[in-house]
C-alpha atoms as a PDB file:
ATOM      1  CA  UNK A   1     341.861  16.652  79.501  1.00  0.00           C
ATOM      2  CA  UNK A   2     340.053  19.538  80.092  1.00  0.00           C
ATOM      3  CA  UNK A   3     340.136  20.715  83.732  1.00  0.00           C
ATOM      4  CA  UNK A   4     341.887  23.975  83.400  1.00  0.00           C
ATOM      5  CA  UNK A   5     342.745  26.873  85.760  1.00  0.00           C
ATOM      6  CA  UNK A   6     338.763  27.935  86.076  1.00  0.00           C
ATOM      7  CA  UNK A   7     338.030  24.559  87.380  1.00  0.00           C
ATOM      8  CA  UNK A   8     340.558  24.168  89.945  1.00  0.00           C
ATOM      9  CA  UNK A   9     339.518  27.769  91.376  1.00  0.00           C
ATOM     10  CA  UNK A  10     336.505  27.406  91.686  1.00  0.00           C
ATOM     11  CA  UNK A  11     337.196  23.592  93.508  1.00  0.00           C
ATOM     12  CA  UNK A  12     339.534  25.480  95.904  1.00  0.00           C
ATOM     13  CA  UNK A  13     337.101  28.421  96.881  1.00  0.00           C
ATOM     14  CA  UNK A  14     334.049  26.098  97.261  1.00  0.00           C
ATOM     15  CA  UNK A  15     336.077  24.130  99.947  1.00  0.00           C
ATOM     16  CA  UNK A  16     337.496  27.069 101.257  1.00  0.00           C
ATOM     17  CA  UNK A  17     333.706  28.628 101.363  1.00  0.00           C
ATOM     18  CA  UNK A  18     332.782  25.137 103.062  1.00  0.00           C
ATOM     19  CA  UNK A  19     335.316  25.513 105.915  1.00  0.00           C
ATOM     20  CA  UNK A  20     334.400  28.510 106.942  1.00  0.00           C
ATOM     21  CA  UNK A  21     330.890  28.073 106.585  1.00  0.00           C
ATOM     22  CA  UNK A  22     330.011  27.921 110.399  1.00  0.00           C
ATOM     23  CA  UNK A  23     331.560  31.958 110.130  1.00  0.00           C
ATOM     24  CA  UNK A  24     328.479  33.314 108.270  1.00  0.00           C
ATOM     25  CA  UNK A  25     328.365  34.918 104.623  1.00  0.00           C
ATOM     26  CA  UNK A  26     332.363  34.710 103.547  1.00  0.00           C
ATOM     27  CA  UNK A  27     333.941  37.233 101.906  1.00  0.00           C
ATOM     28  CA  UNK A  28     335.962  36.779  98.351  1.00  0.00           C
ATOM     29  CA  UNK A  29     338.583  39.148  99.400  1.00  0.00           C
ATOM     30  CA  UNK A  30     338.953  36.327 102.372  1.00  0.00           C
ATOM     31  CA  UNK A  31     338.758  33.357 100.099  1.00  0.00           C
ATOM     32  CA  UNK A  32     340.864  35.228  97.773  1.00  0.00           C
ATOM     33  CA  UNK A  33     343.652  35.803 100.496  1.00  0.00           C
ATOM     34  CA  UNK A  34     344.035  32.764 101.308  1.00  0.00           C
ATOM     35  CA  UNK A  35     344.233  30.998  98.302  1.00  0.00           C
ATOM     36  CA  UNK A  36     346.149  33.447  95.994  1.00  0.00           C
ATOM     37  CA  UNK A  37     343.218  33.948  93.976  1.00  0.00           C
ATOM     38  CA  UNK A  38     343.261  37.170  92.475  1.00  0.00           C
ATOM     39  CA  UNK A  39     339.376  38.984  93.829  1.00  0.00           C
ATOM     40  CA  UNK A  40     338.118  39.738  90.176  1.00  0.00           C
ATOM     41  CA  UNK A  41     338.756  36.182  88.989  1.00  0.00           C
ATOM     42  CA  UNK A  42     336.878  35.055  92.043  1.00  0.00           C
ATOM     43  CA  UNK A  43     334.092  37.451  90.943  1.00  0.00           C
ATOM     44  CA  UNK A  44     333.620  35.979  87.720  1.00  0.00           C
ATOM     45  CA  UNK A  45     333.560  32.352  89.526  1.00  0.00           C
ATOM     46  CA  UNK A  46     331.401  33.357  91.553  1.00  0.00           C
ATOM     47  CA  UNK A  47     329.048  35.021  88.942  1.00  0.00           C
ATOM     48  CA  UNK A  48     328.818  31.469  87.437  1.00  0.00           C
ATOM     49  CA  UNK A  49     328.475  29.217  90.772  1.00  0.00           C
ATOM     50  CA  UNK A  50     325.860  31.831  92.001  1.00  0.00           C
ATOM     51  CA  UNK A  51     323.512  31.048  88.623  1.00  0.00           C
ATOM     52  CA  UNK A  52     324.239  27.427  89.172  1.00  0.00           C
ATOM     53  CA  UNK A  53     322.949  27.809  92.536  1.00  0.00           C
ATOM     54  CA  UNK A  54     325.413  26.211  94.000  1.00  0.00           C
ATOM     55  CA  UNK A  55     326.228  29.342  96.373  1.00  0.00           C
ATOM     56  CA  UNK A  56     323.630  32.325  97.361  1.00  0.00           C
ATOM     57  CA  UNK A  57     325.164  35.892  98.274  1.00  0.00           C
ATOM     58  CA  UNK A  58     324.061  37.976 100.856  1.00  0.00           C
ATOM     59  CA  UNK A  59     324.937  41.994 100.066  1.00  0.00           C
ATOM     60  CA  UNK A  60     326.111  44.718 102.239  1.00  0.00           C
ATOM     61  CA  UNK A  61     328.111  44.911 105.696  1.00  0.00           C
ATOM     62  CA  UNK A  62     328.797  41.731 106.393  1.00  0.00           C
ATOM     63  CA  UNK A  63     327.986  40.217 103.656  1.00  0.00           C
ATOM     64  CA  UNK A  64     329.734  37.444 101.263  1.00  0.00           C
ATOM     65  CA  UNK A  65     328.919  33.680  99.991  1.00  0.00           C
ATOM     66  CA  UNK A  66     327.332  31.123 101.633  1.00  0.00           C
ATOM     67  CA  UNK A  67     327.082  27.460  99.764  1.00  0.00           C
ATOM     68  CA  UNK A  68     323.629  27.176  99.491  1.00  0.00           C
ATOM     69  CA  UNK A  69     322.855  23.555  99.423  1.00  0.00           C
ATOM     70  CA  UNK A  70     324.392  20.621 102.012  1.00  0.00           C
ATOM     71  CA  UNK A  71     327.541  20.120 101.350  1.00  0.00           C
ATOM     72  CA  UNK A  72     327.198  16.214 101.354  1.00  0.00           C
ATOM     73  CA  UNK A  73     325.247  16.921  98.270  1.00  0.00           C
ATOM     74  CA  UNK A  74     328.251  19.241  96.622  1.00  0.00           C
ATOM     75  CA  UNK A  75     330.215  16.936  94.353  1.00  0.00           C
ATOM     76  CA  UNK A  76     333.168  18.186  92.512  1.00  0.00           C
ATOM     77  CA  UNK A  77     331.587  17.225  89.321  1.00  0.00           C
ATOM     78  CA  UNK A  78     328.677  20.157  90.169  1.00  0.00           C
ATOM     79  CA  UNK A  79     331.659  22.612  90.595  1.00  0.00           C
ATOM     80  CA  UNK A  80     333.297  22.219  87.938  1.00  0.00           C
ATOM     81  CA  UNK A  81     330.279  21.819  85.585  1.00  0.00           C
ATOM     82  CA  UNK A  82     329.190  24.948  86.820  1.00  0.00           C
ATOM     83  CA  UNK A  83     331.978  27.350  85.636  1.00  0.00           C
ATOM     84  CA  UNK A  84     332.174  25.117  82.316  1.00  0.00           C
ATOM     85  CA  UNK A  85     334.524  23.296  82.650  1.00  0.00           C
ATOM     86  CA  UNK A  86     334.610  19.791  80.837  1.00  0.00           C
ATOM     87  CA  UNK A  87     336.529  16.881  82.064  1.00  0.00           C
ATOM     88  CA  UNK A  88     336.313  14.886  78.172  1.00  0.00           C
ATOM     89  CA  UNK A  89     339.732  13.263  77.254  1.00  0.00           C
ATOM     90  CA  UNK A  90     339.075  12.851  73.905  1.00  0.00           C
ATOM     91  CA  UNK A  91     340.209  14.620  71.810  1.00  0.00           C
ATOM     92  CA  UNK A  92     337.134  15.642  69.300  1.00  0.00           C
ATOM     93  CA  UNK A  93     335.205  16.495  72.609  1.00  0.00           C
ATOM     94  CA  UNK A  94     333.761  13.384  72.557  1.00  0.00           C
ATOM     95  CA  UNK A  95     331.599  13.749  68.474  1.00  0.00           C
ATOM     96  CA  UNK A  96     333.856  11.099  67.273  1.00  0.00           C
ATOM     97  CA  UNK A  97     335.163  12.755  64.597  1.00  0.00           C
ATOM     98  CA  UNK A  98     338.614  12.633  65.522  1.00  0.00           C
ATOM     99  CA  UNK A  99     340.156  10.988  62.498  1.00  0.00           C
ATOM    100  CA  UNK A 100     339.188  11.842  59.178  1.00  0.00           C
ATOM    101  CA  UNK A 101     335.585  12.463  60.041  1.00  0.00           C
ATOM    102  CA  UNK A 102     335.301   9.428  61.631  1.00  0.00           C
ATOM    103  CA  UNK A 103     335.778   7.727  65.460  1.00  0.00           C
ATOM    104  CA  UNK A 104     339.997   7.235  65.671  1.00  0.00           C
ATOM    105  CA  UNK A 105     341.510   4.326  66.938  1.00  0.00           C
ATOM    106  CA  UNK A 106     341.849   5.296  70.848  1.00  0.00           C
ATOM    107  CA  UNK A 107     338.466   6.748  71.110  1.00  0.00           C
ATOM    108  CA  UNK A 108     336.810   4.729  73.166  1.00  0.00           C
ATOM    109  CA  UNK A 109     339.627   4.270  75.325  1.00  0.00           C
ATOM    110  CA  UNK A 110     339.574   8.507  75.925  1.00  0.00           C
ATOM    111  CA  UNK A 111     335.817   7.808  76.220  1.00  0.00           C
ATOM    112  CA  UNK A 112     336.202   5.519  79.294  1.00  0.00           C
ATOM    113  CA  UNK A 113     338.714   7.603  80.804  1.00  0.00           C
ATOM    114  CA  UNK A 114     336.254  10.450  80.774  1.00  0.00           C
ATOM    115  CA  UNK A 115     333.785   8.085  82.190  1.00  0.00           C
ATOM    116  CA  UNK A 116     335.761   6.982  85.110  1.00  0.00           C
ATOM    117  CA  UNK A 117     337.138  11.075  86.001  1.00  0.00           C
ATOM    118  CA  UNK A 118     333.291  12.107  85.778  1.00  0.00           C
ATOM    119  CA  UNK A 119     332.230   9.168  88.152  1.00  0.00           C
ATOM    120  CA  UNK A 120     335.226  10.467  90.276  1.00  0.00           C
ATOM    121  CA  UNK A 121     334.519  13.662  91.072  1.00  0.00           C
ATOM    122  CA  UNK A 122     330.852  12.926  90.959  1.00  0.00           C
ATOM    123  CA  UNK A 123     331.340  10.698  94.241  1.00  0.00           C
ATOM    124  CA  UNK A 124     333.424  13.516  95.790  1.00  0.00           C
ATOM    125  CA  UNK A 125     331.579  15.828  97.992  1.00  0.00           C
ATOM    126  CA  UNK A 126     332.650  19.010  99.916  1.00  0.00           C
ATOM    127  CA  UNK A 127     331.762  17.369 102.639  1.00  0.00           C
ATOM    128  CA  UNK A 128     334.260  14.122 101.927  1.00  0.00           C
ATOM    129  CA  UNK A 129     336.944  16.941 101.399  1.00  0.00           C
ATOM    130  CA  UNK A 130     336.452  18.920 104.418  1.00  0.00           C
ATOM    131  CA  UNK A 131     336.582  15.460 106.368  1.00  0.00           C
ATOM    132  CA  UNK A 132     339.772  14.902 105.438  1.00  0.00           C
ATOM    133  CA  UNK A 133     342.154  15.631 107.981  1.00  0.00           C
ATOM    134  CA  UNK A 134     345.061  16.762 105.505  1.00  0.00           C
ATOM    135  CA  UNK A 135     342.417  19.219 104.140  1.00  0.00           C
ATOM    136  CA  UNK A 136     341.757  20.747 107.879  1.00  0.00           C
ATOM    137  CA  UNK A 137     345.527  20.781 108.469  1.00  0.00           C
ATOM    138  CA  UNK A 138     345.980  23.044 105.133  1.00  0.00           C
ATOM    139  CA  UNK A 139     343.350  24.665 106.108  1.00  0.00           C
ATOM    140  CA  UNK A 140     344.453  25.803 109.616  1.00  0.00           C
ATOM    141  CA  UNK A 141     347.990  26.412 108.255  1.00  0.00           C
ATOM    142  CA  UNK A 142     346.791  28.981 105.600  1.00  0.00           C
ATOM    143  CA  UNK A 143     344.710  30.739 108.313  1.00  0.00           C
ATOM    144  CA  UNK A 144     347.832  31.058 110.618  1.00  0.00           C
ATOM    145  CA  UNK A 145     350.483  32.417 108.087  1.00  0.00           C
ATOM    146  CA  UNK A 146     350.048  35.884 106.851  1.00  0.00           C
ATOM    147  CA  UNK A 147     348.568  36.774 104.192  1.00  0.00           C
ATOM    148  CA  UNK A 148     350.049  37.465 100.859  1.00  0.00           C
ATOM    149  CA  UNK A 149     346.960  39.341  99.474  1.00  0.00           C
ATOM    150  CA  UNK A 150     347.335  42.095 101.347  1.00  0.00           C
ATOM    151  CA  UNK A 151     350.969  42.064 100.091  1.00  0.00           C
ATOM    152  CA  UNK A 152     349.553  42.735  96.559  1.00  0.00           C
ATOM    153  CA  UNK A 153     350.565  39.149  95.853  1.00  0.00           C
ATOM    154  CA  UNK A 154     347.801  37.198  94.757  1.00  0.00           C
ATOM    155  CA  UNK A 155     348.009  35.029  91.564  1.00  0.00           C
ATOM    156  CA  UNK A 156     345.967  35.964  88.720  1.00  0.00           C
ATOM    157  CA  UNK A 157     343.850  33.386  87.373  1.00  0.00           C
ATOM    158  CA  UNK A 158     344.626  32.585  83.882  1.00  0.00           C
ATOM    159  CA  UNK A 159     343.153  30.147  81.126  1.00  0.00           C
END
């Protein structure tokens, strides 16, 4: 499988840009201290989920992200496809050429297994994540406790 660093990001500052959403235009140095997300790996996120239009900016004082579409209409799917990411489980990315230039043995049971994590995540929305109430409780606990960014102690994103 596929879903690597980039794609769980960019999951966790969507919601986190969906919670906050009734705020205005949210920062990434916000998102970022919150989530341990190092700012210029949010950036290049960002960059990607802004093309996909998935999230518009808004420049200046004040300014930040805002998801630009409803976020009943957000799946997880769009997120990740957007900062491509793949979620194939086979392992010839799905060419079927895995074994001597031909389909191997297990493809087809990789094949389905992709099938059923795409269907996933496309029936999850932001909005069925932000509905949750262990998401809210996360949520409310990361806004409490202070904040490790401005420690110098955000994670770098890595893949």
């Amino acid at each position: 499988m596929k879903l690597t660093t980039r794609g769980r990001y960019a999951v966790t500052a969507m919601l986190d840009l969906a919670l906050y959403e009734n705020q205005g235009p949210i920062s990434l140095a916000d998102i970022s201290g919150r989530q341990e997300i190092s700012l210029s790996y949010l950036e290049q996120l960002f960059s990607r989920l802004r093309r996909s239009g998935l999230v518009e900016s808004t420049r200046g004082p004040g300014g930040g992200y805002r998801i630009a579409q409803p976020l009943a209409e957000v799946s997880v799917a769009n997120i990740v496809r957007a900062v491509n990411e793949s979620v194939d489980t086979t392992q010839c990315g799905g060419q079927k050429n895995c074994h001597n230039h031909g389909r191997c043995l297990t493809h087809d049971l990789w094949e389905g297994l992709s099938e059923q994590i795409e269907n996933f995540l496309s029936g999850v929305s932001l909005q069925d994540l932000i509905d949750k109430d262990q998401v809210r409780d996360v949520a409310q606990r990361q806004a409490e406790s202070p904040l490790l960014f401005r420690q110098g102690q955000v994670r770098q994103g890595a893949n």
